[in-house]
PDB file of N, CA and C in Angstrom:
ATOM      1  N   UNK A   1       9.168   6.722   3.834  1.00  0.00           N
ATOM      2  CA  UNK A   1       8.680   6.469   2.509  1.00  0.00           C
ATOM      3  C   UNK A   1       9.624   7.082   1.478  1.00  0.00           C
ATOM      4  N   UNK A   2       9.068   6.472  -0.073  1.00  0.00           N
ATOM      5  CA  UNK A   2      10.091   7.323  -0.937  1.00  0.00           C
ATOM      6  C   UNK A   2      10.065   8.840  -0.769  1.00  0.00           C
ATOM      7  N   UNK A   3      10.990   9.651  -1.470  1.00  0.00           N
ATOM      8  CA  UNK A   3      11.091  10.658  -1.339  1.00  0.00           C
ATOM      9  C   UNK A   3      10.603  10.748  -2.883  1.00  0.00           C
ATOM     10  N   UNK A   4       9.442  11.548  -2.908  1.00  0.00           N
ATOM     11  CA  UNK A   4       8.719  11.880  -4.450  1.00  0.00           C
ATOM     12  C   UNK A   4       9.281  13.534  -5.039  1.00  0.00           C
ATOM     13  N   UNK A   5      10.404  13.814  -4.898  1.00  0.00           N
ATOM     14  CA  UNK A   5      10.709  14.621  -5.547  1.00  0.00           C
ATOM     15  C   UNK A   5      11.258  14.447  -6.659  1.00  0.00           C
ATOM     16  N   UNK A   6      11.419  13.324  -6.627  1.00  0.00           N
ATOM     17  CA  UNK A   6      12.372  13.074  -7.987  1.00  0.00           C
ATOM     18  C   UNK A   6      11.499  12.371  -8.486  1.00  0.00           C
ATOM     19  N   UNK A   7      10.664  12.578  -9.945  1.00  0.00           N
ATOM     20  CA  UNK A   7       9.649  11.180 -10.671  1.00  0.00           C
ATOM     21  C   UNK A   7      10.470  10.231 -11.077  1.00  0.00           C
ATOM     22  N   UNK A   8       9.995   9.121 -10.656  1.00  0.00           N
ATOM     23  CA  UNK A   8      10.569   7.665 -10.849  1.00  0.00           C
ATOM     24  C   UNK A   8       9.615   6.809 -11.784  1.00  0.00           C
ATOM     25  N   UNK A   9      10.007   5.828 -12.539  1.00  0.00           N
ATOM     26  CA  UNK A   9       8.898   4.724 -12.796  1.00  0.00           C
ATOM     27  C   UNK A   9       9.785   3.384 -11.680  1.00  0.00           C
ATOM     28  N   UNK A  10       8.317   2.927 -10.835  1.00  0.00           N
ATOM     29  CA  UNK A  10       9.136   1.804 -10.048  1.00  0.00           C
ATOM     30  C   UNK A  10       8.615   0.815 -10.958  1.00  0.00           C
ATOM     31  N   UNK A  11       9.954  -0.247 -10.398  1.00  0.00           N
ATOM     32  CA  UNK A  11       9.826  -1.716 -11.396  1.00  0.00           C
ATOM     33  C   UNK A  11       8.852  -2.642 -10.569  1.00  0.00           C
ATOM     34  N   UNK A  12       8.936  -3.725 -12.119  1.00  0.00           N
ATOM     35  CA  UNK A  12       8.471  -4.797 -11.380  1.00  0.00           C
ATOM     36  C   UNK A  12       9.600  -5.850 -10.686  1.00  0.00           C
ATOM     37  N   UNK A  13      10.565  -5.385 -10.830  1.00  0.00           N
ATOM     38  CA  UNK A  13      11.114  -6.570 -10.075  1.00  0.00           C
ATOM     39  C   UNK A  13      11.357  -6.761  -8.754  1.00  0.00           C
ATOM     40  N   UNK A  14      11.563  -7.905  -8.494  1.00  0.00           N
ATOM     41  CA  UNK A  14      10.697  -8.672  -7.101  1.00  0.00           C
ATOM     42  C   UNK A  14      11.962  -7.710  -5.875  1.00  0.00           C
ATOM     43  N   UNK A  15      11.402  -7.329  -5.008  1.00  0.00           N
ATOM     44  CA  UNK A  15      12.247  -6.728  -3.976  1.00  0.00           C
ATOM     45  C   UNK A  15      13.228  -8.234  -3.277  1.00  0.00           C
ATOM     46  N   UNK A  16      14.553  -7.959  -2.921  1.00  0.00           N
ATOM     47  CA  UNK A  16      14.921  -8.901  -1.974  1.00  0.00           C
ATOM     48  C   UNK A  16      14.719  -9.224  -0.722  1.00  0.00           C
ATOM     49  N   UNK A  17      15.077  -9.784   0.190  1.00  0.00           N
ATOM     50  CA  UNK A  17      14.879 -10.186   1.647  1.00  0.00           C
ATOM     51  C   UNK A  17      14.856  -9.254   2.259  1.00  0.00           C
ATOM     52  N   UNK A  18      16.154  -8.537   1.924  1.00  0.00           N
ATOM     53  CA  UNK A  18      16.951  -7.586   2.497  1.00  0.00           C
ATOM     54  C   UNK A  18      16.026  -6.005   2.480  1.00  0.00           C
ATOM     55  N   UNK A  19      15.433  -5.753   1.454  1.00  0.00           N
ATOM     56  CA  UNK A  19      14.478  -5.195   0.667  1.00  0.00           C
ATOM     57  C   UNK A  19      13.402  -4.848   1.743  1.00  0.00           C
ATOM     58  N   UNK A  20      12.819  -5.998   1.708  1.00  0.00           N
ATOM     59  CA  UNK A  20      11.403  -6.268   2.240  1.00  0.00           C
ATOM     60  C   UNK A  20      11.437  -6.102   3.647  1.00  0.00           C
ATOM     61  N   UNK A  21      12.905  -6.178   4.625  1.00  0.00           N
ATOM     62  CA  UNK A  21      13.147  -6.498   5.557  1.00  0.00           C
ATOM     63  C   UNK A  21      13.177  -4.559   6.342  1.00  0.00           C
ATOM     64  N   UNK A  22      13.548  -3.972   5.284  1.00  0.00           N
ATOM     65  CA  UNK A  22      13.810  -2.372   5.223  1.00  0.00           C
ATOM     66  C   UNK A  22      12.687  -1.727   5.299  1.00  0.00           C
ATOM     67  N   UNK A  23      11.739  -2.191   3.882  1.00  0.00           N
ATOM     68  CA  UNK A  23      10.361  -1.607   4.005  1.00  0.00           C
ATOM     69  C   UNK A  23       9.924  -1.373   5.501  1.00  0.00           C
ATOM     70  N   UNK A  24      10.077  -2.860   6.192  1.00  0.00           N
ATOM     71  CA  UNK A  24       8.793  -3.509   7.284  1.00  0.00           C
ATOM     72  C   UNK A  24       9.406  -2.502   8.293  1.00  0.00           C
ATOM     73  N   UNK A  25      10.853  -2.108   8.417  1.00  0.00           N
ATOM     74  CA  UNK A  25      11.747  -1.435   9.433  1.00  0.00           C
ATOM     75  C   UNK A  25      10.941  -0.143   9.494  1.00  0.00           C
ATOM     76  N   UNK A  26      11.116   0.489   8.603  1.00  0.00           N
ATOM     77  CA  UNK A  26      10.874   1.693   8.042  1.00  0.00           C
ATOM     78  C   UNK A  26       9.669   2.122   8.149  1.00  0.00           C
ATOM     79  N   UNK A  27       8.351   1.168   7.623  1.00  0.00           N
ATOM     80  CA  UNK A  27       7.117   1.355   7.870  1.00  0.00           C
ATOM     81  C   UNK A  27       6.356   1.163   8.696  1.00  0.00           C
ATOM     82  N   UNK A  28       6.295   0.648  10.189  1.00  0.00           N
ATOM     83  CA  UNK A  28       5.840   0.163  11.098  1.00  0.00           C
ATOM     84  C   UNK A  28       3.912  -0.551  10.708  1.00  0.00           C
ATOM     85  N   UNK A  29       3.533   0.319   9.929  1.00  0.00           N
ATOM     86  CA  UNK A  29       1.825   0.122  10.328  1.00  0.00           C
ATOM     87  C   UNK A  29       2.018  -1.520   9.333  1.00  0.00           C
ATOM     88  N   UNK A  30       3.079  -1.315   8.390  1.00  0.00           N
ATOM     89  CA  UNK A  30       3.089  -2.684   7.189  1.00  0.00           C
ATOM     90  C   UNK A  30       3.494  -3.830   7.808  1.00  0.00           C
ATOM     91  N   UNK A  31       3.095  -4.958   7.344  1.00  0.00           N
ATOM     92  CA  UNK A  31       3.416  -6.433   7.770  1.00  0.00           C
ATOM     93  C   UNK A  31       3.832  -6.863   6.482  1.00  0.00           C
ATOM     94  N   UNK A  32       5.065  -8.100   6.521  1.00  0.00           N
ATOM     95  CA  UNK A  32       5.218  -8.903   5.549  1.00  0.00           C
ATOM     96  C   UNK A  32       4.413 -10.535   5.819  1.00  0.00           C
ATOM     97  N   UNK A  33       3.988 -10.751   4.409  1.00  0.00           N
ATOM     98  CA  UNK A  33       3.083 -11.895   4.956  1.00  0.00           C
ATOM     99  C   UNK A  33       2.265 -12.412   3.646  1.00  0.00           C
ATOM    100  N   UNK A  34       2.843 -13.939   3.249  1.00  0.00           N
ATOM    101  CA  UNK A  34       2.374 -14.693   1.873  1.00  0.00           C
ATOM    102  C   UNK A  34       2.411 -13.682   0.835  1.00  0.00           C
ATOM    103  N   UNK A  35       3.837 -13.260   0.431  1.00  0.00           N
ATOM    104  CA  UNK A  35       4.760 -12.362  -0.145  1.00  0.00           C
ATOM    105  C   UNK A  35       3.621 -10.717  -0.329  1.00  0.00           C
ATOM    106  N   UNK A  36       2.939 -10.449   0.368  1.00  0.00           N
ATOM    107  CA  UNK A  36       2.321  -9.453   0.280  1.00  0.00           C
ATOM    108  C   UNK A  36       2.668  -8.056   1.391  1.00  0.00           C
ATOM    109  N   UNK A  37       2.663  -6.701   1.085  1.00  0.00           N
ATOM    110  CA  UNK A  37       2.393  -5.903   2.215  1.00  0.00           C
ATOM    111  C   UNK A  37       1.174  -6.151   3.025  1.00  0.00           C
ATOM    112  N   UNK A  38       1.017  -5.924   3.934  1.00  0.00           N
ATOM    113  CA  UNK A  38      -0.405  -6.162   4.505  1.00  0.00           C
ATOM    114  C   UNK A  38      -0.476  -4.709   5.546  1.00  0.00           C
ATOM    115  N   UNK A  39      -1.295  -4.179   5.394  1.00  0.00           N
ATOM    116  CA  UNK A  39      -1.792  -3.061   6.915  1.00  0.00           C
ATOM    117  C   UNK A  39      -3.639  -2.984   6.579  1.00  0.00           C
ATOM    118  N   UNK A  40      -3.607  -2.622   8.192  1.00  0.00           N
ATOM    119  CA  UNK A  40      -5.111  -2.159   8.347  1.00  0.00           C
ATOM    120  C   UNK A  40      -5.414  -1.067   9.095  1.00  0.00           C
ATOM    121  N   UNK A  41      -6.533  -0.028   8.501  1.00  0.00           N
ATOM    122  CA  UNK A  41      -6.756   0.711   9.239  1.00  0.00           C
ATOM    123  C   UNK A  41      -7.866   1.077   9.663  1.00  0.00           C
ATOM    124  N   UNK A  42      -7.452   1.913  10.692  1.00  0.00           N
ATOM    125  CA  UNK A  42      -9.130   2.036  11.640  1.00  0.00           C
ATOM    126  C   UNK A  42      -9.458   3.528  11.109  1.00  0.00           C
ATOM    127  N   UNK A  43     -11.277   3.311  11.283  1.00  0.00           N
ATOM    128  CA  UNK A  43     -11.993   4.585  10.780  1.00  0.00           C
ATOM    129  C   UNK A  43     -12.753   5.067  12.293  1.00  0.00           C
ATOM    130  N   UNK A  44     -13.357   6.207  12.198  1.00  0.00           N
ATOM    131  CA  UNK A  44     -14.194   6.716  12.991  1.00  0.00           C
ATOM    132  C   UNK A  44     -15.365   6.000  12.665  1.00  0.00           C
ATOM    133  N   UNK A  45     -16.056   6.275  11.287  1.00  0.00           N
ATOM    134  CA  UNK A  45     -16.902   5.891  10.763  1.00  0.00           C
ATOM    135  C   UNK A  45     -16.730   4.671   9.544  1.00  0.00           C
ATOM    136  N   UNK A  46     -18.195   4.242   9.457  1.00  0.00           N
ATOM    137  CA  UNK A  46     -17.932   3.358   8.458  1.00  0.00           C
ATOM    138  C   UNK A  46     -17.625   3.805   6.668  1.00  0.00           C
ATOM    139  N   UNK A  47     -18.171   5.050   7.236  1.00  0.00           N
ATOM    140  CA  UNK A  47     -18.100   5.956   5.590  1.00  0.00           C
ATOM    141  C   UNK A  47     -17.101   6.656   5.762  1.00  0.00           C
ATOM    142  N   UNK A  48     -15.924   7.057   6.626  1.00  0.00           N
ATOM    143  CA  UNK A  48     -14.845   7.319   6.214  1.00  0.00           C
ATOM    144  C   UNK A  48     -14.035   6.231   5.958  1.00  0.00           C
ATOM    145  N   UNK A  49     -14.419   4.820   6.226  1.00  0.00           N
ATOM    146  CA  UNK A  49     -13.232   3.847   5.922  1.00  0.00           C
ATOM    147  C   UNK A  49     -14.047   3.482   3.991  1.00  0.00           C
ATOM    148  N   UNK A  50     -14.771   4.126   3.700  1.00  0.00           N
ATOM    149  CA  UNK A  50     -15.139   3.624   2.153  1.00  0.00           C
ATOM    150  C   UNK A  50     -14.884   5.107   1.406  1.00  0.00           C
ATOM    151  N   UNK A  51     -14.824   6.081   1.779  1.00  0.00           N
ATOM    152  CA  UNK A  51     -14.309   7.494   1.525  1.00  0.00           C
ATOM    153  C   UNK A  51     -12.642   7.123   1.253  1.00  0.00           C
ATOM    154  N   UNK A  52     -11.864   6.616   1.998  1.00  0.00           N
ATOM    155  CA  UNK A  52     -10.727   6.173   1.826  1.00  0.00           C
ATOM    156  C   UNK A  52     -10.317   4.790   0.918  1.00  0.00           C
ATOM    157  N   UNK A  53     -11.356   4.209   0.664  1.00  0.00           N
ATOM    158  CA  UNK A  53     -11.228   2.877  -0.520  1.00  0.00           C
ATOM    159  C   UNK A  53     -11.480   3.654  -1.500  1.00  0.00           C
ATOM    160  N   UNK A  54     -11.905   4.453  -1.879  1.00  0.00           N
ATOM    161  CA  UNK A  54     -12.248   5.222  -2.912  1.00  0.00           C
ATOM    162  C   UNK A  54     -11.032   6.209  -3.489  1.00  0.00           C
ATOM    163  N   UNK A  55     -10.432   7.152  -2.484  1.00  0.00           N
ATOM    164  CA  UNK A  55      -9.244   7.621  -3.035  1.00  0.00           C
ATOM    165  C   UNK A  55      -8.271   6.622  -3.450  1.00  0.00           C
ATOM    166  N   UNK A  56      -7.850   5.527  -2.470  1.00  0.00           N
ATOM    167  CA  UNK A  56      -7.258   4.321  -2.684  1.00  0.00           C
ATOM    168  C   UNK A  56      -7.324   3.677  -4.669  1.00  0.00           C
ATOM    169  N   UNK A  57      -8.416   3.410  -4.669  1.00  0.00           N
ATOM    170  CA  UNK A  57      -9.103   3.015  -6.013  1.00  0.00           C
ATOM    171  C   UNK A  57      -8.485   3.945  -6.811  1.00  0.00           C
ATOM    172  N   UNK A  58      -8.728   5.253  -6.938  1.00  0.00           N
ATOM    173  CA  UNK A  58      -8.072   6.087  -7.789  1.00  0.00           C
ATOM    174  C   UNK A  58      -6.750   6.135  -8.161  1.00  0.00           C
ATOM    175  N   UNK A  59      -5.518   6.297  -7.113  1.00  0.00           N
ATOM    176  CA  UNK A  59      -4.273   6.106  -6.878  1.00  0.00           C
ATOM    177  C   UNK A  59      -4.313   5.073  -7.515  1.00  0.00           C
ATOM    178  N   UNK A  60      -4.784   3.419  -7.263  1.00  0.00           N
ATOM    179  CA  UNK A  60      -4.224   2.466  -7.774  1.00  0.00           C
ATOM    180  C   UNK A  60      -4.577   2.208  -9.193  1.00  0.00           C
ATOM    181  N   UNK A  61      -5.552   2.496  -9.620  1.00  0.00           N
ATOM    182  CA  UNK A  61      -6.298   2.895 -11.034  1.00  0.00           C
ATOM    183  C   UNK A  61      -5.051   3.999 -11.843  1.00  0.00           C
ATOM    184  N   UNK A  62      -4.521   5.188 -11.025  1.00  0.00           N
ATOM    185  CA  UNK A  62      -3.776   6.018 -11.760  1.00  0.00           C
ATOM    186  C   UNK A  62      -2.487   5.189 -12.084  1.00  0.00           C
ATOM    187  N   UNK A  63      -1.750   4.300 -11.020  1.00  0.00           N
ATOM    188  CA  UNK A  63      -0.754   3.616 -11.255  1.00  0.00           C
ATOM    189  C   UNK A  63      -0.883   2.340 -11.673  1.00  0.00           C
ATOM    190  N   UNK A  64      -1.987   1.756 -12.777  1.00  0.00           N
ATOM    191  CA  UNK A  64      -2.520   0.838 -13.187  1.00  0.00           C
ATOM    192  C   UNK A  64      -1.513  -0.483 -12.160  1.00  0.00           C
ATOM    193  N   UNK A  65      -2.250  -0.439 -10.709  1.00  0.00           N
ATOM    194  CA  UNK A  65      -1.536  -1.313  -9.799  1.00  0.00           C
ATOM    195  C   UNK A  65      -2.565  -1.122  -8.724  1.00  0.00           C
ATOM    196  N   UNK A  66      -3.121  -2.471  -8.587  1.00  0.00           N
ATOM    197  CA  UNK A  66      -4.243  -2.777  -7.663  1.00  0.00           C
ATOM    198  C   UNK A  66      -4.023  -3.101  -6.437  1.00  0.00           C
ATOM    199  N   UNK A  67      -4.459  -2.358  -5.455  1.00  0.00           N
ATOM    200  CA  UNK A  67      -4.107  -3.849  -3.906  1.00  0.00           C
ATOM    201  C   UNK A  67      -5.371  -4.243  -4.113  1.00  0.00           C
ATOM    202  N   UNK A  68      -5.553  -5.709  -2.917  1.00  0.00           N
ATOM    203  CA  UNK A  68      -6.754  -5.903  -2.439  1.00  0.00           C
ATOM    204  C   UNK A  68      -7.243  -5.669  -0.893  1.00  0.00           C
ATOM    205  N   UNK A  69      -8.197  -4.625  -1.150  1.00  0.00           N
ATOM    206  CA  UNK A  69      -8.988  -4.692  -0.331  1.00  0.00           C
ATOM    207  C   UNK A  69     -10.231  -5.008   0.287  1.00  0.00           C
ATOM    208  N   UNK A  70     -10.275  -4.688   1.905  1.00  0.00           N
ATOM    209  CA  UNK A  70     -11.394  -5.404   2.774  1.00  0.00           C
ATOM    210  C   UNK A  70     -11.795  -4.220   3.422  1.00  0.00           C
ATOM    211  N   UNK A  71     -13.308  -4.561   2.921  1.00  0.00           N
ATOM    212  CA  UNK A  71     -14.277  -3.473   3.693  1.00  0.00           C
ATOM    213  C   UNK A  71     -14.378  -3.755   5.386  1.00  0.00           C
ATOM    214  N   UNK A  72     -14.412  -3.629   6.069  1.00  0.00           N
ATOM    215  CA  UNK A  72     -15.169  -4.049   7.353  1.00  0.00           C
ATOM    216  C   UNK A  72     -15.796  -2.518   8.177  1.00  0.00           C
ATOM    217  N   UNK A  73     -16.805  -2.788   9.422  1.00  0.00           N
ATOM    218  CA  UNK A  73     -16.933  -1.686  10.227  1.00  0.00           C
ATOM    219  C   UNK A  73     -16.068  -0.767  10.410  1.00  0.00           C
ATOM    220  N   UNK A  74     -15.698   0.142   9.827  1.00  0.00           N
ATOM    221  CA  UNK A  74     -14.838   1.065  10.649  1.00  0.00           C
ATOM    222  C   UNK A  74     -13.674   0.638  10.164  1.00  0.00           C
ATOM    223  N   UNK A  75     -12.773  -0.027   9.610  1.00  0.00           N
ATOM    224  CA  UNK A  75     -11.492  -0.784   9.064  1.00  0.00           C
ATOM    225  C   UNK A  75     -11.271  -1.352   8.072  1.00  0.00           C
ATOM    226  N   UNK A  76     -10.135  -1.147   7.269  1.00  0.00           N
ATOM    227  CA  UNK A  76     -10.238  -1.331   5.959  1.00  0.00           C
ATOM    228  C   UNK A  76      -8.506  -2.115   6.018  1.00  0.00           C
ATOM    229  N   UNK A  77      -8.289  -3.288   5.491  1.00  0.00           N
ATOM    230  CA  UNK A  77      -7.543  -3.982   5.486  1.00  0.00           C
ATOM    231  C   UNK A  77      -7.424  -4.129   3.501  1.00  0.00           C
ATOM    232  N   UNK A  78      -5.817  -3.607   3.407  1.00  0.00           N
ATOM    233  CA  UNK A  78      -5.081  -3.727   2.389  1.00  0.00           C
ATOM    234  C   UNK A  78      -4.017  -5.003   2.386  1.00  0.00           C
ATOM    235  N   UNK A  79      -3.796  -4.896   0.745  1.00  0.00           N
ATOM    236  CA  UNK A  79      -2.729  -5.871   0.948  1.00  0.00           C
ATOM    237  C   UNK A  79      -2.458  -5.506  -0.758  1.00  0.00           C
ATOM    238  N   UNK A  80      -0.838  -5.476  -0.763  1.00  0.00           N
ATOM    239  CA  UNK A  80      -0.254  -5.522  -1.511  1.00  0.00           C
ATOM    240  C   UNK A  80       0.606  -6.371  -2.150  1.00  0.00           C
ATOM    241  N   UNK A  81       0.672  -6.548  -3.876  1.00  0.00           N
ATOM    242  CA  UNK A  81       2.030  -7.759  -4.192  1.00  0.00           C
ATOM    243  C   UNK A  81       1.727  -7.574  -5.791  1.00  0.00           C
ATOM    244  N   UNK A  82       2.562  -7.584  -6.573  1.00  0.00           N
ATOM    245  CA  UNK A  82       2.775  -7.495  -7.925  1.00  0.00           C
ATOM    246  C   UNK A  82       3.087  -8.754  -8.147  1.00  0.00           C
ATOM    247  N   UNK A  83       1.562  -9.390  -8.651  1.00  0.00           N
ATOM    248  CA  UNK A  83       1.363 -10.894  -8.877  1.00  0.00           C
ATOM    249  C   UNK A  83       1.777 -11.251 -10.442  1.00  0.00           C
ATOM    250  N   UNK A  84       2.383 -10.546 -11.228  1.00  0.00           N
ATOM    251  CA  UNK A  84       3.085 -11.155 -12.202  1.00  0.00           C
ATOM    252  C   UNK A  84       4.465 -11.173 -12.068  1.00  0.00           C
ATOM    253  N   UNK A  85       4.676 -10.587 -10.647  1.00  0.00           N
ATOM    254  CA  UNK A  85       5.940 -10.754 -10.125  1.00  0.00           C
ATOM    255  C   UNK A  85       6.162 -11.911  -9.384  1.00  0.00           C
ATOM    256  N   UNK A  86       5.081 -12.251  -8.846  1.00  0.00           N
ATOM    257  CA  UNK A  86       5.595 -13.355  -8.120  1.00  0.00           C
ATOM    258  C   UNK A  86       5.588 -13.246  -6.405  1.00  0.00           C
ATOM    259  N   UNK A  87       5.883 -11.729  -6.361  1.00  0.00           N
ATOM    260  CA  UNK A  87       6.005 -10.838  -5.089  1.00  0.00           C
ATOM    261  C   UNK A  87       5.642  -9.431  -4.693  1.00  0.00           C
ATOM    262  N   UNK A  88       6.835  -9.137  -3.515  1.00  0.00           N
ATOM    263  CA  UNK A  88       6.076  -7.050  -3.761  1.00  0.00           C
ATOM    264  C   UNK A  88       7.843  -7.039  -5.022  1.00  0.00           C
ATOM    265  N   UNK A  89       7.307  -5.745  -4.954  1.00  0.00           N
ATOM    266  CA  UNK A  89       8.037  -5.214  -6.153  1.00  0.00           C
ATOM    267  C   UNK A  89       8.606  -3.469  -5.597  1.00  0.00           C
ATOM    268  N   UNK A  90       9.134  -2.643  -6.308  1.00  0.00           N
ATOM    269  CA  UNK A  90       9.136  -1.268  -6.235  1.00  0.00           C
ATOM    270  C   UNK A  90       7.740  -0.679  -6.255  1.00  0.00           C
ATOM    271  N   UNK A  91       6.945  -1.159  -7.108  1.00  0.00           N
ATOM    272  CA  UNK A  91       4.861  -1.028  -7.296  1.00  0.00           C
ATOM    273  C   UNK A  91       4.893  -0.582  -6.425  1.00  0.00           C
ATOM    274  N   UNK A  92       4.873  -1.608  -5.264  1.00  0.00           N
ATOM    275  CA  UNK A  92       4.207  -2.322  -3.935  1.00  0.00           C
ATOM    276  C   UNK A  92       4.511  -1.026  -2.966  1.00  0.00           C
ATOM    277  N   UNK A  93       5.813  -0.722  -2.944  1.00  0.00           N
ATOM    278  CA  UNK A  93       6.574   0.313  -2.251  1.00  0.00           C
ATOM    279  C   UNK A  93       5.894   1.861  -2.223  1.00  0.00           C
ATOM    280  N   UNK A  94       6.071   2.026  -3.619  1.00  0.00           N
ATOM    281  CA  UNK A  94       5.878   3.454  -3.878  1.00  0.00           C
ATOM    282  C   UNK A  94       3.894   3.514  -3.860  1.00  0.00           C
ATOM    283  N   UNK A  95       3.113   2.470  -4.102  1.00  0.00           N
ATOM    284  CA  UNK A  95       1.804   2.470  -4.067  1.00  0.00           C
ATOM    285  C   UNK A  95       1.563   2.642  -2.138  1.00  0.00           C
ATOM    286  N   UNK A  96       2.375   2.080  -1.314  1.00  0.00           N
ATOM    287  CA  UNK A  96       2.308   1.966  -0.205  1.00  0.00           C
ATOM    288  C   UNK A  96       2.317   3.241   0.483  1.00  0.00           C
ATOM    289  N   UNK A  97       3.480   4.429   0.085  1.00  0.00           N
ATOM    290  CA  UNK A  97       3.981   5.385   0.241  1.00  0.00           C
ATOM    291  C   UNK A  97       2.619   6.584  -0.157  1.00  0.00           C
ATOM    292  N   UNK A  98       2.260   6.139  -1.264  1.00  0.00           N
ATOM    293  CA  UNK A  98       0.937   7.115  -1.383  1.00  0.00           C
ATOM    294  C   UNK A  98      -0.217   6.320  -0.634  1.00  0.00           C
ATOM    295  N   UNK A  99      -0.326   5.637  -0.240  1.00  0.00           N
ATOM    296  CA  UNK A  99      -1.655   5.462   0.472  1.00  0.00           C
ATOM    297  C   UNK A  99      -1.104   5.766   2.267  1.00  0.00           C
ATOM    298  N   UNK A 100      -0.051   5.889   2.307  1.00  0.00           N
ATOM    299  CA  UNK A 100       0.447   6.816   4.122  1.00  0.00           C
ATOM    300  C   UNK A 100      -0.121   7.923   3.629  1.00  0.00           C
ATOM    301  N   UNK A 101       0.152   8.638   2.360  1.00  0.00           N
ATOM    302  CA  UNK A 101      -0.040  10.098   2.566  1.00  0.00           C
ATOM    303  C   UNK A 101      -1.504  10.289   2.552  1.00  0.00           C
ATOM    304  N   UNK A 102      -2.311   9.606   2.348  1.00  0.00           N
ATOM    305  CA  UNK A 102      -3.825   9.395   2.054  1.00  0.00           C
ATOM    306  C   UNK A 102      -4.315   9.259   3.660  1.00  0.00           C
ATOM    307  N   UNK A 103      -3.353   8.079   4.492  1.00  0.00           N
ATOM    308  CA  UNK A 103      -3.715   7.879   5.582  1.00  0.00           C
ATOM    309  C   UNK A 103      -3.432   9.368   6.530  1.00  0.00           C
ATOM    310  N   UNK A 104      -3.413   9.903   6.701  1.00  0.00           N
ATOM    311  CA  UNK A 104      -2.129  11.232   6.748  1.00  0.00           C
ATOM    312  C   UNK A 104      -3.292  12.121   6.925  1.00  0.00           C
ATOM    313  N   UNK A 105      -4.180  12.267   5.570  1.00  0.00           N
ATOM    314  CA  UNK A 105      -4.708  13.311   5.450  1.00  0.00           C
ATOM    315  C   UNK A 105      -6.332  12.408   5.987  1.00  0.00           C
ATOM    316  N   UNK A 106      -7.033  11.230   5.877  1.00  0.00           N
ATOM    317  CA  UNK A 106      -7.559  10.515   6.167  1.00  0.00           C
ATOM    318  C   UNK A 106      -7.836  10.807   7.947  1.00  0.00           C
ATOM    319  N   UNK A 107      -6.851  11.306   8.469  1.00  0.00           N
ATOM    320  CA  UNK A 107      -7.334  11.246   9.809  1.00  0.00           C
ATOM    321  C   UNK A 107      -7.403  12.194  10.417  1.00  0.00           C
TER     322      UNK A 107
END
């Protein structure tokens, strides 16, 4: 993930092939797919996978940058893309990067 020592503002502009191709390398749990990040994760419980939509919500609320998510039993399926982009973006990246560290502490 990024390295957050240094504050950045990430852009909106659209990541390249090459880009996207690095993320997916780099991140294993992420999928590329109908220009979106996509991962899902598993809970113990059903109230720790809505305990974790909730920090989620905040983060993306703080970085006025939404994913969409899916409630299910025990699993919570994200997906990311900066839709006035067209695609993912730097957003997509660095929003991704804080929700590992969420997952991180999440388990």
């Amino acid at each position: 993930m990024a390295d957050r020592s240094t504050p950045h503002k990430p852009t909106r502009e659209r990541l390249t092939p090459e880009g996207i191709t690095a993320f997916v390398n780099a991140n294993p749990r992420w999928r590329f797919a109908d220009n979106s990040f996509t991962c899902s994760i598993q809970f113990n419980t059903y109230m720790d996978g809505i305990a974790f939509v909730n920090r989620v919500a905040d983060l993306a609320e703080a970085a006025n940058h939404h994913p969409d998510l899916v409630v299910k039993w025990r699993k919570v399926d994200l997906s990311l893309t900066t839709h006035d982009a067209g695609g993912v973006t730097h957003l997509d990246i660095d929003l991704a990067g804080r929700i590992e560290e969420l997952i991180g502490v999440a388990r």
